[in-house]
N, C-alpha and C. Protein backbone atom coordinates (compact mmCIF):
# COMPACT_ATOMS: atom_id res chain seq x y z
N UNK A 1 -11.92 -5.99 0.06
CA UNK A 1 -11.44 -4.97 -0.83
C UNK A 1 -10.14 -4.40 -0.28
N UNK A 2 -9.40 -4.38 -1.34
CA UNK A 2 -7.88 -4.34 -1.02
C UNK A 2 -7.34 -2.22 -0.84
N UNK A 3 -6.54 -1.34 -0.21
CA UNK A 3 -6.02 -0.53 -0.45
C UNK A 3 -4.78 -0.41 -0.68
N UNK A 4 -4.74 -1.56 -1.05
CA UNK A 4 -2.94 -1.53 -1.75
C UNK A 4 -2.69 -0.43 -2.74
N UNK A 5 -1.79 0.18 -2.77
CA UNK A 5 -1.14 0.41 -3.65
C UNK A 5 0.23 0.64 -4.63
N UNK A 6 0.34 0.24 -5.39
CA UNK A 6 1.44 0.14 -6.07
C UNK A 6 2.29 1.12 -6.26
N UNK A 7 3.93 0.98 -5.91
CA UNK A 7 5.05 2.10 -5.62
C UNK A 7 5.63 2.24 -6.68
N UNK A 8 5.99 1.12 -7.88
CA UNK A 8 6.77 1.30 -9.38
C UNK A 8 5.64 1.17 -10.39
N UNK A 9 5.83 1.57 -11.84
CA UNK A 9 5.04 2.07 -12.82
C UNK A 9 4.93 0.09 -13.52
N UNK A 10 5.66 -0.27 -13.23
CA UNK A 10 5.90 -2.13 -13.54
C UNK A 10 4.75 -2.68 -12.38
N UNK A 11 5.08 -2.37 -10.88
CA UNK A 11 3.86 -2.84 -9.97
C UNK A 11 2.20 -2.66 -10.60
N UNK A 12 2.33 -1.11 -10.74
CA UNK A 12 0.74 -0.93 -11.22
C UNK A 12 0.59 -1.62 -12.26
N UNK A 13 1.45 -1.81 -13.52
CA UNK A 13 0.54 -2.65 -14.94
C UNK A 13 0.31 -3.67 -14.09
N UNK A 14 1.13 -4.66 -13.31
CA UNK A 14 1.42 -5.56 -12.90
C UNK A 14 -0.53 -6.07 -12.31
N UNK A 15 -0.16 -5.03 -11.18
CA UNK A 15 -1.25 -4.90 -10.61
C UNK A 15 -2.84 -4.53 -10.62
N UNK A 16 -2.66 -3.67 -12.10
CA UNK A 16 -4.27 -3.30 -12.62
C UNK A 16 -4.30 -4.30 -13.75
N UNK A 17 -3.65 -4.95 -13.94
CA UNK A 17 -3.98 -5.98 -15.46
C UNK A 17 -5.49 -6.58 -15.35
N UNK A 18 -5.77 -7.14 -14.55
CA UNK A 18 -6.85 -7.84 -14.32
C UNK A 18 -8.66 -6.69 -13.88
N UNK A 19 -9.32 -6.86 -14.70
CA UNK A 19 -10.49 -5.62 -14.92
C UNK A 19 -10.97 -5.65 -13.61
N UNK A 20 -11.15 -6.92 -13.11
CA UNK A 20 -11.62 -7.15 -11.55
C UNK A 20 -11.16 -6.86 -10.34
N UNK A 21 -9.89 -6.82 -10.19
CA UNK A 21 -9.26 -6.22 -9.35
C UNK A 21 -9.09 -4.45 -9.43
N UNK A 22 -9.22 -3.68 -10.64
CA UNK A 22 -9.63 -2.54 -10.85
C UNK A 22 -10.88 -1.90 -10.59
N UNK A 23 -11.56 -3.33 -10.60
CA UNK A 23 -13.21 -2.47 -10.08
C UNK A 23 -13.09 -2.62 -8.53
N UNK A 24 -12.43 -3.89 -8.01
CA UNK A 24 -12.41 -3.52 -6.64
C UNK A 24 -11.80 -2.63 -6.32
N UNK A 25 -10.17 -2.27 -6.90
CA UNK A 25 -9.95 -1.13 -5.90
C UNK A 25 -10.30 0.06 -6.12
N UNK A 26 -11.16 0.46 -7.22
CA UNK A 26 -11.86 1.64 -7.37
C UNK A 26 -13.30 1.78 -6.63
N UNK A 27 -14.00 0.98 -6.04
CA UNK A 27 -15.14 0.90 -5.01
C UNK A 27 -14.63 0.48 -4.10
N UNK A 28 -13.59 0.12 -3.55
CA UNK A 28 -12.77 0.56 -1.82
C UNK A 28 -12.84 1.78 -1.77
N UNK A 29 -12.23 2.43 -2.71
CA UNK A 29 -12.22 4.36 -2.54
C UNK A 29 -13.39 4.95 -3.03
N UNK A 30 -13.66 4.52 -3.71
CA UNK A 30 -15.29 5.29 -3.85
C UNK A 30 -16.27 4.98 -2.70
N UNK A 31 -16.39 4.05 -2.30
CA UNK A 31 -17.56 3.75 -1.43
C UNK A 31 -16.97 2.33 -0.38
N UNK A 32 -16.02 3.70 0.51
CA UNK A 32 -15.53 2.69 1.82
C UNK A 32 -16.55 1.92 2.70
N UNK A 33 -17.53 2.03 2.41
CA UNK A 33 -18.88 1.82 3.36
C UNK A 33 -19.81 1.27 2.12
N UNK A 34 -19.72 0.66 1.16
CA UNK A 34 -20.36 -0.30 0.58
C UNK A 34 -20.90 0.97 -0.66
N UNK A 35 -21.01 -0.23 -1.64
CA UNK A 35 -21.93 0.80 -2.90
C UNK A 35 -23.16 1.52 -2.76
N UNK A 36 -23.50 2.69 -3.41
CA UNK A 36 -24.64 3.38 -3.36
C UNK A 36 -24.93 3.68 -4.52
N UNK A 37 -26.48 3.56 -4.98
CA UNK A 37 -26.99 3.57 -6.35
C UNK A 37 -26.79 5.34 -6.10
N UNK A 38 -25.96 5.68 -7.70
CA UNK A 38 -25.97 6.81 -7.75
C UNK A 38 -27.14 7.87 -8.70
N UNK A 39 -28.34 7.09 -8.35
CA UNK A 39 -29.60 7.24 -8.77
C UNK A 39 -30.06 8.02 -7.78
N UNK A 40 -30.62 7.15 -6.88
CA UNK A 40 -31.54 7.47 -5.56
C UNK A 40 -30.70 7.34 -4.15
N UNK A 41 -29.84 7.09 -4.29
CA UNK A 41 -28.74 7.07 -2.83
C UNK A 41 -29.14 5.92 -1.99
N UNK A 42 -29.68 4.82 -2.63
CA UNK A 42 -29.84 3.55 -1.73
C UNK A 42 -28.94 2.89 -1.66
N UNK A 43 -28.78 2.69 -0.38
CA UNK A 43 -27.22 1.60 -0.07
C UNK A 43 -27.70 0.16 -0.62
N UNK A 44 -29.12 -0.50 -0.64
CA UNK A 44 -29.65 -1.88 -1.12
C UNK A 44 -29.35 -1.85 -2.84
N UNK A 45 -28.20 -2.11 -2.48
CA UNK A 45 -27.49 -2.96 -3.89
C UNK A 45 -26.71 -4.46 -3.72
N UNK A 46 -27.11 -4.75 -4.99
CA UNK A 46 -26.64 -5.73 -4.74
C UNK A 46 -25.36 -6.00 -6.06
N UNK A 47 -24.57 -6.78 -6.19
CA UNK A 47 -23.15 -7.02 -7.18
C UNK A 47 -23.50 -8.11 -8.16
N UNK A 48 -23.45 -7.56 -9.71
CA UNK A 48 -23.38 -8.74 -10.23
C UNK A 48 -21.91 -9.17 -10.82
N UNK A 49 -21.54 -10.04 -10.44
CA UNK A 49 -20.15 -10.27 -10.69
C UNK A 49 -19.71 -10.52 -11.97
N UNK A 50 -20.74 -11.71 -13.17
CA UNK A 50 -20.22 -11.85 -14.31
C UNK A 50 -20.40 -10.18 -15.34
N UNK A 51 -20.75 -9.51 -14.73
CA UNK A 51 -20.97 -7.93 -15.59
C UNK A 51 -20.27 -6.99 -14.87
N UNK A 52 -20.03 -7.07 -13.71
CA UNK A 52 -19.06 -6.15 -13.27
C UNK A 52 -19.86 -4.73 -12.89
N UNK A 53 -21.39 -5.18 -12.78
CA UNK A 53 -22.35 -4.32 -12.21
C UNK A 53 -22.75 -3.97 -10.60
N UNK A 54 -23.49 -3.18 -10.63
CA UNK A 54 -24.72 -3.16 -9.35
C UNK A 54 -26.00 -2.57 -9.75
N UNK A 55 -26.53 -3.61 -9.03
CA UNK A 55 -28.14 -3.55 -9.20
C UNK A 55 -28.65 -3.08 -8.09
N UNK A 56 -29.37 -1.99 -7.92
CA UNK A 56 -30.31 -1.10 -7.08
C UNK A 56 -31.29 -1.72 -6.99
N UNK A 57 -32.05 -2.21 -5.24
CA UNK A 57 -32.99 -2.77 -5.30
C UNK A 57 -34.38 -2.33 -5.65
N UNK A 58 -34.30 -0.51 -5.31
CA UNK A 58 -35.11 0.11 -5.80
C UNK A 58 -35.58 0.11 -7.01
N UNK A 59 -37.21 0.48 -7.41
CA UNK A 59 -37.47 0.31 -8.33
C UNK A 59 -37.62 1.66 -9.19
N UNK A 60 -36.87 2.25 -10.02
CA UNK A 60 -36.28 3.08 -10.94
C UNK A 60 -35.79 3.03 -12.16
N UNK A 61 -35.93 3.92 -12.91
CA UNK A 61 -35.01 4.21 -14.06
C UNK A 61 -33.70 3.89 -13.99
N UNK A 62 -32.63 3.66 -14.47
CA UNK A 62 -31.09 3.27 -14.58
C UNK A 62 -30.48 2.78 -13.15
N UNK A 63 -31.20 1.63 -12.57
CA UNK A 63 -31.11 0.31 -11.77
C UNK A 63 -29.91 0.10 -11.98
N UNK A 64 -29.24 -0.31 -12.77
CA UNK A 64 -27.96 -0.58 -12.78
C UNK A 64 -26.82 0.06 -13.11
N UNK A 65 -25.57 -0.32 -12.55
CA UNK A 65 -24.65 1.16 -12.96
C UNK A 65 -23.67 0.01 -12.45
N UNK A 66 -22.42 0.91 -13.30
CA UNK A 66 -21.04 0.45 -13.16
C UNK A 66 -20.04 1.27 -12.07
N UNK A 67 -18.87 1.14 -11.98
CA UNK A 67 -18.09 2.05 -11.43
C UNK A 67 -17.74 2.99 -12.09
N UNK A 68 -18.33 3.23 -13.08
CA UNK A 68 -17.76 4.22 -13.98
C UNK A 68 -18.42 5.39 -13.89
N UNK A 69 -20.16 4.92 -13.57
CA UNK A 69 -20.93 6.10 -13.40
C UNK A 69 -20.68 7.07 -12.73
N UNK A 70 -20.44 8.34 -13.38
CA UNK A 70 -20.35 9.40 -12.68
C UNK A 70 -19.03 9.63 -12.56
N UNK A 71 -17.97 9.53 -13.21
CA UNK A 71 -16.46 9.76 -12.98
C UNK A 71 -16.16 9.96 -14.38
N UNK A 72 -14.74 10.32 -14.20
CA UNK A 72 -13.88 10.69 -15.37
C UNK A 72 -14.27 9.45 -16.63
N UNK A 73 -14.40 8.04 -16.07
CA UNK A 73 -14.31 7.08 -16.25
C UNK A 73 -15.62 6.95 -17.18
N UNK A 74 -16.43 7.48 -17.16
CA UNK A 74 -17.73 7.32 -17.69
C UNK A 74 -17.91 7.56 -19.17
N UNK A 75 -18.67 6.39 -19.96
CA UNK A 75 -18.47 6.96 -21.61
C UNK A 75 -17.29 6.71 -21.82
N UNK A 76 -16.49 6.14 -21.42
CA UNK A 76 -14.60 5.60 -22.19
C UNK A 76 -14.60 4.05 -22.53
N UNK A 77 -14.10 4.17 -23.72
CA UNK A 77 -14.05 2.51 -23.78
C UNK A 77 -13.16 2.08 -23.51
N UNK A 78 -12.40 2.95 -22.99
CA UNK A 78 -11.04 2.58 -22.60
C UNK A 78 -11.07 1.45 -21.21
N UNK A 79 -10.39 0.58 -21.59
CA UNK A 79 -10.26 -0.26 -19.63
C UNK A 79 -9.95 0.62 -18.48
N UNK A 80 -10.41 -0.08 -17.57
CA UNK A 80 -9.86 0.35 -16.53
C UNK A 80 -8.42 0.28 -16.46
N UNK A 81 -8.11 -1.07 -16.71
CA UNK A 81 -6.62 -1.62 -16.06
C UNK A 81 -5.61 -0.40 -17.22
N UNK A 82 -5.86 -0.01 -18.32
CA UNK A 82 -5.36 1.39 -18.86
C UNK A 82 -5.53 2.46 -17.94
N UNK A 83 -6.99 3.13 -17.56
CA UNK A 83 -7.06 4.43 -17.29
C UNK A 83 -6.13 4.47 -15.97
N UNK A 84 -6.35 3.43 -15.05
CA UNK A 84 -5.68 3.35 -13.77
C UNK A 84 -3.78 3.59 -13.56
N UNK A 85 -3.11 2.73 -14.83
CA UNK A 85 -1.90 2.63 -15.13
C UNK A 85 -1.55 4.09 -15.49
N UNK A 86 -2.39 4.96 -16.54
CA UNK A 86 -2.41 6.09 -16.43
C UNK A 86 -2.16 7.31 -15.42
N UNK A 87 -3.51 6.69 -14.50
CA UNK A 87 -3.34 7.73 -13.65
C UNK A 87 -2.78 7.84 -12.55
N UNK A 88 -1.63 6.57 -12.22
CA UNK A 88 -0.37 6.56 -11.55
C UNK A 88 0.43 6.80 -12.32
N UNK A 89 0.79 7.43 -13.83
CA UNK A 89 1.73 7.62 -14.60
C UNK A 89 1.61 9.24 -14.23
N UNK A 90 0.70 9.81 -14.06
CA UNK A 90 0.17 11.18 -14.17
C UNK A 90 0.45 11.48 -12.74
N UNK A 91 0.29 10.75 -11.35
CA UNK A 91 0.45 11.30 -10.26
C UNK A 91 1.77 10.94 -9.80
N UNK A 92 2.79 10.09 -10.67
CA UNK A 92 4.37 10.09 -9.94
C UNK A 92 4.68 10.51 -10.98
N UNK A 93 4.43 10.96 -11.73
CA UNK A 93 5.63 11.69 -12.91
C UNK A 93 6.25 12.80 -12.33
N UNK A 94 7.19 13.26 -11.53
CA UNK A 94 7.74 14.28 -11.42
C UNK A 94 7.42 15.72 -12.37
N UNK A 95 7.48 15.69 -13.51
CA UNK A 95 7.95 16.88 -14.27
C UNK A 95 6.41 16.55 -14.94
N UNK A 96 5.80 16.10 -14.95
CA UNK A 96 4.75 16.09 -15.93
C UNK A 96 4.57 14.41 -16.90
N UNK A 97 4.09 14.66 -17.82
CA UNK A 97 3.72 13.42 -18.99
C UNK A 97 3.02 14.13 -19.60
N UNK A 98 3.54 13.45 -21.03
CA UNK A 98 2.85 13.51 -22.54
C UNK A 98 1.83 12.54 -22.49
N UNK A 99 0.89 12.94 -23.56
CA UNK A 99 -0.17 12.27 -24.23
C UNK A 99 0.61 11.21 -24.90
N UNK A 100 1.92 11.56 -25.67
CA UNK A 100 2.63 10.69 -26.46
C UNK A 100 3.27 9.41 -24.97
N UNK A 101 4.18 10.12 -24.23
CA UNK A 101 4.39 9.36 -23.08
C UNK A 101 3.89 7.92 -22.54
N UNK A 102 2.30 8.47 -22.64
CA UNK A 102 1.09 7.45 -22.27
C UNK A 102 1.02 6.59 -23.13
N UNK A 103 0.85 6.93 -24.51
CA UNK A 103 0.16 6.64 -25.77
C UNK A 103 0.87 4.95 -26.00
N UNK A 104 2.32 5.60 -25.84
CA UNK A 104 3.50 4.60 -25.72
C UNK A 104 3.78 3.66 -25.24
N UNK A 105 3.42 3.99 -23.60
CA UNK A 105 3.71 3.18 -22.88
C UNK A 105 2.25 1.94 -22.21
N UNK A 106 1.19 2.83 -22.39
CA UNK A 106 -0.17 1.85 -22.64
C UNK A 106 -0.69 1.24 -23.91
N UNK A 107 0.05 1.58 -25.24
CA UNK A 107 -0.39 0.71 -26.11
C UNK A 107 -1.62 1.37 -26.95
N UNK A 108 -2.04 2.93 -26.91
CA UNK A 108 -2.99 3.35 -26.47
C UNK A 108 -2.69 4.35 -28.07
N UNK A 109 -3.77 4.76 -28.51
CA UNK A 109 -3.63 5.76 -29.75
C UNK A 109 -2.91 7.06 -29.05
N UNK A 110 -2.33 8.36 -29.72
CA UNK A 110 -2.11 9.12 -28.93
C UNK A 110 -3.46 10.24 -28.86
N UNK A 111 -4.19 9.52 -29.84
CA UNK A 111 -5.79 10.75 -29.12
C UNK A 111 -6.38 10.13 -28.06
N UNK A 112 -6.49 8.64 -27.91
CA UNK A 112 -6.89 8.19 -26.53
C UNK A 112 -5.98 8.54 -25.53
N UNK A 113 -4.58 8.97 -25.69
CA UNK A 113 -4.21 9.15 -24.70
C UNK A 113 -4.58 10.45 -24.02
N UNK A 114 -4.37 11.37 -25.24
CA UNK A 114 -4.89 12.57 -24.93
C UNK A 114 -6.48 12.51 -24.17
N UNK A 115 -7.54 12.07 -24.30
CA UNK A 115 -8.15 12.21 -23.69
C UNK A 115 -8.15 11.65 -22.54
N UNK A 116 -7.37 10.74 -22.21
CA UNK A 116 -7.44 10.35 -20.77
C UNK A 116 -6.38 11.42 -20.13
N UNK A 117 -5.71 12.03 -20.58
CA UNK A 117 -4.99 12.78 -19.91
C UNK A 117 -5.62 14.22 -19.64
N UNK A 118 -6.41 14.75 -20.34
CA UNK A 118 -7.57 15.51 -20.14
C UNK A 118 -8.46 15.57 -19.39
N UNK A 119 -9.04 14.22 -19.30
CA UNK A 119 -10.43 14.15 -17.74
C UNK A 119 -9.24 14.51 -16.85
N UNK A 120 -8.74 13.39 -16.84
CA UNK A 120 -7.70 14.01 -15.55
C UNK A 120 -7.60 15.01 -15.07
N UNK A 121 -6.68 15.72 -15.78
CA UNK A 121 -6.51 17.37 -15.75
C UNK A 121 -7.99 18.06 -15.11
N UNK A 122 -9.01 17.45 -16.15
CA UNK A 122 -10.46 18.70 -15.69
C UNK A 122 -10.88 17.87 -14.40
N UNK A 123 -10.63 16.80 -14.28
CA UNK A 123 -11.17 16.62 -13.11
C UNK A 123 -10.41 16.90 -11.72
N UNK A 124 -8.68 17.14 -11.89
CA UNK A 124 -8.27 18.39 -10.99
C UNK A 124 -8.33 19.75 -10.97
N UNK A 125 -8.89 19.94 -12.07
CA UNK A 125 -9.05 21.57 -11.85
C UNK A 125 -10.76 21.70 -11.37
N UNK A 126 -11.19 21.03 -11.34
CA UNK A 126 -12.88 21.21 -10.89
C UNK A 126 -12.86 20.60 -9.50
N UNK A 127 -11.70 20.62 -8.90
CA UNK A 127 -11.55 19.88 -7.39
C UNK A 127 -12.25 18.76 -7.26
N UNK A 128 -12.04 17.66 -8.31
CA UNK A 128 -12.96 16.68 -8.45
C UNK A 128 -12.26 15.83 -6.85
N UNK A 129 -10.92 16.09 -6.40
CA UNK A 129 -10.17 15.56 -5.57
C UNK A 129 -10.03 16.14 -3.78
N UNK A 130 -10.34 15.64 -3.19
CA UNK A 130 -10.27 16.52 -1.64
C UNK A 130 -8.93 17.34 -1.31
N UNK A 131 -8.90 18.20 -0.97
CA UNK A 131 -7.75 19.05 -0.77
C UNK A 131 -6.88 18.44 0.36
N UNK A 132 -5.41 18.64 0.71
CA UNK A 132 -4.72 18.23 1.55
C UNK A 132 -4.95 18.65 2.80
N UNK A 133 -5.12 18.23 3.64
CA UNK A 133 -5.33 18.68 5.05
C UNK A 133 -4.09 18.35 6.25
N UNK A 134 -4.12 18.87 7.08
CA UNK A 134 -3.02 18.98 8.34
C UNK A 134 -1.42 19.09 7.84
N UNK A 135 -0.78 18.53 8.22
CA UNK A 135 1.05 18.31 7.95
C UNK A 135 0.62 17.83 6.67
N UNK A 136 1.51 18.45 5.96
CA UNK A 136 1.88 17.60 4.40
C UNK A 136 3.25 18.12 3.84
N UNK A 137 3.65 16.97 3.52
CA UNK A 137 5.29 17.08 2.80
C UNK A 137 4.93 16.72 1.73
N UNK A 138 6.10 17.36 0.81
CA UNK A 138 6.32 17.70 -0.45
C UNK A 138 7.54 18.03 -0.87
N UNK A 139 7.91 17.32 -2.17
CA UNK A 139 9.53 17.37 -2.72
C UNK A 139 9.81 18.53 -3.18
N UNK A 140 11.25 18.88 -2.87
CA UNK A 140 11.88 20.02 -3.73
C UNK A 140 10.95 21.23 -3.41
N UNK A 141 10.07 21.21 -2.74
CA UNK A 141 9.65 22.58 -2.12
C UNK A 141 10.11 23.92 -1.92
């Protein structure tokens, strides 16, 4: 599992095009230390690759789950290789981005855009994100 990440808004389409490479690099950062059923907290999962799942070896109610469970990501029919392109559109935009902005440039209705630009938003204002810690630089400060 890769932590690359992409420096131009051309790299990331470039780079999230493919759904599979989006689920990997979204479970590198979610779960640097391997998947956990976000059921019962068992690390015994296992990957199914043609579904883009994990299966909990435990025996329970909702055994299987995506990367989506439990994130902004959850309930969207939107792709990944969209929401992701997004949300490097949303974290280097200098001045901000439109719903229209997005809408445009992902191909995307502008109410889908709007709502992906929304979790976003609520999921920084609910500190869905770890706060900065030690030295940190910042532009135009």
């Amino acid at each position: 599992m890769s932590l690359y990440t992409p420096a131009t808004l051309q790299k990331a389409i470039q780079y999230f095009a493919d759904e599979k490479t989006c689920v990997e690099y979204l479970a590198a950062r979610r779960w640097p230390n391997g998947a956990v059923c976000p059921s019962c907290g068992s690390k015994e999962v296992r990957f199914i690759p043609t579904r883009n799942i994990w299966e909990c070896k435990a025996k329970h109610a909702k055994r299987q789950f995506s990367i989506k469970v439990g994130t902004i990501f959850e309930n969207s029919a939107i792709p990944l290789s969209k929401w992701l392109v997004a949300l490097w559109m949303i974290a280097n935009c200098k001045n901000g981005i439109s719903s229209y902005e997005i809408s445009r440039a992902l191909g995307l209705t502008q109410k889908s855009a709007w709502f992906v630009l929304h979790r976003v938003r609520l999921a920084m204002r609910t500190s869905f994100f770890d706060k900065l810690t030690g030295d940190v630089e910042a532009d135009e400060t």
